[in-house]
C-alpha atoms as a PDB file:
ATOM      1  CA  UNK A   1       5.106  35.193 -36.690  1.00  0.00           C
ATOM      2  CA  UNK A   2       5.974  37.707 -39.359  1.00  0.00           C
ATOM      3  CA  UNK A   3       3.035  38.669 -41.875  1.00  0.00           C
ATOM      4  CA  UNK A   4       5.654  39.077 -44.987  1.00  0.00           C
ATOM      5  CA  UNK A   5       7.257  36.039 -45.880  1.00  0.00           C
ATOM      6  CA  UNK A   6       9.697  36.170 -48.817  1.00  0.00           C
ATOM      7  CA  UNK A   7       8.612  33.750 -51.734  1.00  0.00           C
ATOM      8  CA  UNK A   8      10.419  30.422 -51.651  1.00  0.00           C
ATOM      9  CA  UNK A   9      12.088  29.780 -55.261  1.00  0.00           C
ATOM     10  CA  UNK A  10      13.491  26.552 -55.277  1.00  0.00           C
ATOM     11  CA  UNK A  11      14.817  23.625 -53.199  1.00  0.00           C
ATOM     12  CA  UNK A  12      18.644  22.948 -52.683  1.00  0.00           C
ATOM     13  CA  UNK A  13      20.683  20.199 -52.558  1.00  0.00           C
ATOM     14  CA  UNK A  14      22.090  19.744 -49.159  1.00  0.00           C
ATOM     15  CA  UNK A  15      25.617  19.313 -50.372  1.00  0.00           C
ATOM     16  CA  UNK A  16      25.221  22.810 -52.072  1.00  0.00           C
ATOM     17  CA  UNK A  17      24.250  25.063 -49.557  1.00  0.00           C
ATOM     18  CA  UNK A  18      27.473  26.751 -49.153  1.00  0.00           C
ATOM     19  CA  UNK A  19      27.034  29.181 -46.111  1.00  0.00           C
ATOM     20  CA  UNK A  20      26.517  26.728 -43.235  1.00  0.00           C
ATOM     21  CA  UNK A  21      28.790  23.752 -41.659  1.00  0.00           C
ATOM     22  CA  UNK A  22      28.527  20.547 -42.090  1.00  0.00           C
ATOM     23  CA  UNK A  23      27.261  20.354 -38.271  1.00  0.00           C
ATOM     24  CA  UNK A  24      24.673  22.297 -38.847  1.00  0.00           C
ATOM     25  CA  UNK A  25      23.849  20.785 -42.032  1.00  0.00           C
ATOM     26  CA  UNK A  26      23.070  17.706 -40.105  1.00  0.00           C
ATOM     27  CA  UNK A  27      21.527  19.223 -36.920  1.00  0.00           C
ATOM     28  CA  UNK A  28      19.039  21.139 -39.428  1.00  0.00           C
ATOM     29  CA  UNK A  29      18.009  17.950 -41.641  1.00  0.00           C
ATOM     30  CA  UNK A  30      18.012  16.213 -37.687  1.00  0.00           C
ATOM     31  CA  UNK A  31      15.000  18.517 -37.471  1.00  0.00           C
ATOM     32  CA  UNK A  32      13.289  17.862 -40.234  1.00  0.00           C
ATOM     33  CA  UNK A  33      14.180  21.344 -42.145  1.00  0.00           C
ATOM     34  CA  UNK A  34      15.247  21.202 -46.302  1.00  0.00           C
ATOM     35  CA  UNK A  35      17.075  24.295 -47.432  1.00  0.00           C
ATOM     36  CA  UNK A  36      14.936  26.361 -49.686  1.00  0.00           C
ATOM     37  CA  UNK A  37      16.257  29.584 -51.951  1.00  0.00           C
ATOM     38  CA  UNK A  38      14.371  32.729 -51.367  1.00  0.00           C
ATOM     39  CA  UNK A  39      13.678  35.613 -53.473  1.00  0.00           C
ATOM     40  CA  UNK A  40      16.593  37.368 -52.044  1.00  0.00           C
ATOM     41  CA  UNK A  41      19.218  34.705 -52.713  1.00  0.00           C
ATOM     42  CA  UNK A  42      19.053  33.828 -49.012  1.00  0.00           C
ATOM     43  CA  UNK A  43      19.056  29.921 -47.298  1.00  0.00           C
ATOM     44  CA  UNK A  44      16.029  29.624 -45.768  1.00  0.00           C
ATOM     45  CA  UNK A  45      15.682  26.250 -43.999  1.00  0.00           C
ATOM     46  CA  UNK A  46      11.589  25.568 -43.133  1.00  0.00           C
ATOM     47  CA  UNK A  47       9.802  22.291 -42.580  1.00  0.00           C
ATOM     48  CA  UNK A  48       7.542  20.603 -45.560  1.00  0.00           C
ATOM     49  CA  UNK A  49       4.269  22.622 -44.422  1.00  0.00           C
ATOM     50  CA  UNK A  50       5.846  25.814 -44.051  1.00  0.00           C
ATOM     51  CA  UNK A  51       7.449  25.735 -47.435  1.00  0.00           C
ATOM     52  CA  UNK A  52       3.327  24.722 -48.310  1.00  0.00           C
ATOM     53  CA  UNK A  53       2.466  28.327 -47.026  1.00  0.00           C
ATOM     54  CA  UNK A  54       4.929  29.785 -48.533  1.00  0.00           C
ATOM     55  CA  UNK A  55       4.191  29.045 -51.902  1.00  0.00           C
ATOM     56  CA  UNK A  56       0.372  30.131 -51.009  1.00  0.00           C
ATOM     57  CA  UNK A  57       2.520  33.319 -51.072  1.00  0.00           C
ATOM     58  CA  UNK A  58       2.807  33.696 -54.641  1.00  0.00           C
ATOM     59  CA  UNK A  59      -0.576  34.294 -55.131  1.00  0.00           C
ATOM     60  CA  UNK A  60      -1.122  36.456 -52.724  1.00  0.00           C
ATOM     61  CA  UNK A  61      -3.933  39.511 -53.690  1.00  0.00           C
ATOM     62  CA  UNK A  62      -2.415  42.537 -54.798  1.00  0.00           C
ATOM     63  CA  UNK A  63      -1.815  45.705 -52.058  1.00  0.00           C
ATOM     64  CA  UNK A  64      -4.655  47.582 -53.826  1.00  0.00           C
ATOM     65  CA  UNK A  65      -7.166  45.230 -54.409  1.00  0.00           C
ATOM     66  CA  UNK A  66      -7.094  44.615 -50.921  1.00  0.00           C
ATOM     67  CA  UNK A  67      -7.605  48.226 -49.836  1.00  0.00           C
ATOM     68  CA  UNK A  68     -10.495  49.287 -52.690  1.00  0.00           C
ATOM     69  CA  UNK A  69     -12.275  45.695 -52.522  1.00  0.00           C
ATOM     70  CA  UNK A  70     -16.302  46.039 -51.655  1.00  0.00           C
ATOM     71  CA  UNK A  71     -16.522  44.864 -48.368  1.00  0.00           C
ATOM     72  CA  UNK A  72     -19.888  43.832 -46.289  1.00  0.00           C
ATOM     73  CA  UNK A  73     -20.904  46.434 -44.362  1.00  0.00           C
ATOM     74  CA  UNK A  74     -21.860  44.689 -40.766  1.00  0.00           C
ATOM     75  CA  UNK A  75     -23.349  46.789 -38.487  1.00  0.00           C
ATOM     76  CA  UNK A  76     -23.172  46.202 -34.437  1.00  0.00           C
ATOM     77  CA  UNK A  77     -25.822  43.741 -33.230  1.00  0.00           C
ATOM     78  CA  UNK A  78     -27.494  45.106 -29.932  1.00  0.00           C
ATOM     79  CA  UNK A  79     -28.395  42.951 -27.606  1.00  0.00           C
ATOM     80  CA  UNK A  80     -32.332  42.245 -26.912  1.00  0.00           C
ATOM     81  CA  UNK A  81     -32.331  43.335 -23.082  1.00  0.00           C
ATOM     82  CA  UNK A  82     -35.711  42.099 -21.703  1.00  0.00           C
ATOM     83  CA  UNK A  83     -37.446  43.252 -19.115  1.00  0.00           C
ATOM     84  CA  UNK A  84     -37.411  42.052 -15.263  1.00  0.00           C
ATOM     85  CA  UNK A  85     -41.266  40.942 -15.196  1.00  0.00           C
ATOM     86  CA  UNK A  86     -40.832  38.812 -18.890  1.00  0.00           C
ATOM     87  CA  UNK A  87     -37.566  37.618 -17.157  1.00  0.00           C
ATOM     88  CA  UNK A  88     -39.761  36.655 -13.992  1.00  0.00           C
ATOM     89  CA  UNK A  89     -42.389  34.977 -16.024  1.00  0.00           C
ATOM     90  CA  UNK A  90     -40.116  32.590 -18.012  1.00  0.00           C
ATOM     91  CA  UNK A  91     -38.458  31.658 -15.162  1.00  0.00           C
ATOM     92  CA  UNK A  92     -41.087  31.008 -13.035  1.00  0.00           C
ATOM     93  CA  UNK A  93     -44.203  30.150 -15.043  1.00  0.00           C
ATOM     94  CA  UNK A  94     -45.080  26.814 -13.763  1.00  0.00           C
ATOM     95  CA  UNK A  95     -45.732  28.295  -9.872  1.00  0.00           C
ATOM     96  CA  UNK A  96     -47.235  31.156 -10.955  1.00  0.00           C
ATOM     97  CA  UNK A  97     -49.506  28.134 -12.873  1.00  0.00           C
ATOM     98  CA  UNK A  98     -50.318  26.727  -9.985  1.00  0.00           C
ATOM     99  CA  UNK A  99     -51.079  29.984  -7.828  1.00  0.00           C
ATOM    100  CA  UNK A 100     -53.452  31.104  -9.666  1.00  0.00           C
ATOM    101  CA  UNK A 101     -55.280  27.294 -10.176  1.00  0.00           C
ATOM    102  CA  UNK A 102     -55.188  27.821  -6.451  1.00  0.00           C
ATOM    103  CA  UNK A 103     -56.591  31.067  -6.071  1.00  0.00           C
ATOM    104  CA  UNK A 104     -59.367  30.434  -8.726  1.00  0.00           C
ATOM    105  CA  UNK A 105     -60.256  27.770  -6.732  1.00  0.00           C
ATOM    106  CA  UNK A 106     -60.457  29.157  -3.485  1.00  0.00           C
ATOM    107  CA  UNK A 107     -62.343  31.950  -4.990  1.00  0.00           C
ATOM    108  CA  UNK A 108     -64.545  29.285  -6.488  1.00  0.00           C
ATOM    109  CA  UNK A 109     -65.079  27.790  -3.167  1.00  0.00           C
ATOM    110  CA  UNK A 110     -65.768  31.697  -1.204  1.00  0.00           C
ATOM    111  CA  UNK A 111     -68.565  32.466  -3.662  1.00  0.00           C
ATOM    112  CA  UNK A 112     -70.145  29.410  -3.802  1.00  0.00           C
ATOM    113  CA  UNK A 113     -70.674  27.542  -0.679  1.00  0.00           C
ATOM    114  CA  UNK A 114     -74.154  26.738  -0.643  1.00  0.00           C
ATOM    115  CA  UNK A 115     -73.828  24.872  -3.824  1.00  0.00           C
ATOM    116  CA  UNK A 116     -71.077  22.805  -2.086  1.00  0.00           C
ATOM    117  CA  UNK A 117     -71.887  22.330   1.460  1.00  0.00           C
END
């Protein structure tokens, strides 16, 4: 779709538009179009809510202002790469939980067996 749409200056009367036949009147108003005037004299034929965008076009901002406007400045976001062990860990927390419980325990149970036997 073109970015540069000619602005739309007023809407004709179906019986005036001169250029087209009367078939193609009808097969155009068939589809819903209304014959607008452009800025260059031309027949344009849109829908309702394209002749809605092109009046947006009226107030469109000026060449310049859109070239020396302050912009934001964003800079590139890196992505936070972590590394394989932290990746390990979150994944697997809860067994390596339990390992350790495990181990503790067994060691518990090495060191002191005349306290439990």
């Amino acid at each position: 779709m073109a970015r540069k749409h000619a602005i739309i200056l007023e809407e004709l009367d179906i019986d005036k538009v001169g250029d087209f036949t009367e078939a193609q009147k009808k097969y155009y108003t068939s589809l819903g179009f209304k014959p607008y005037l452009n800025e260059y004299g031309k027949v344009k034929w849109l829908k309702p809510d394209q002749h809605s965008l092109r009046i947006n076009a009226k107030f469109r901002r000026p060449f310049w202002a859109r070239i020396f406007s302050r912009r934001k400045v964003q800079f590139p976001h890196k992505r936070k790469h972590r590394p394989a062990v932290v990746k390990f860990v979150q994944s697997n927390w809860l067994f390596i939980l339990i390992v350790i419980i495990v181990l503790v325990a067994v060691a518990y149970i090495f060191l002191n067996q005349q306290r439990i036997f």
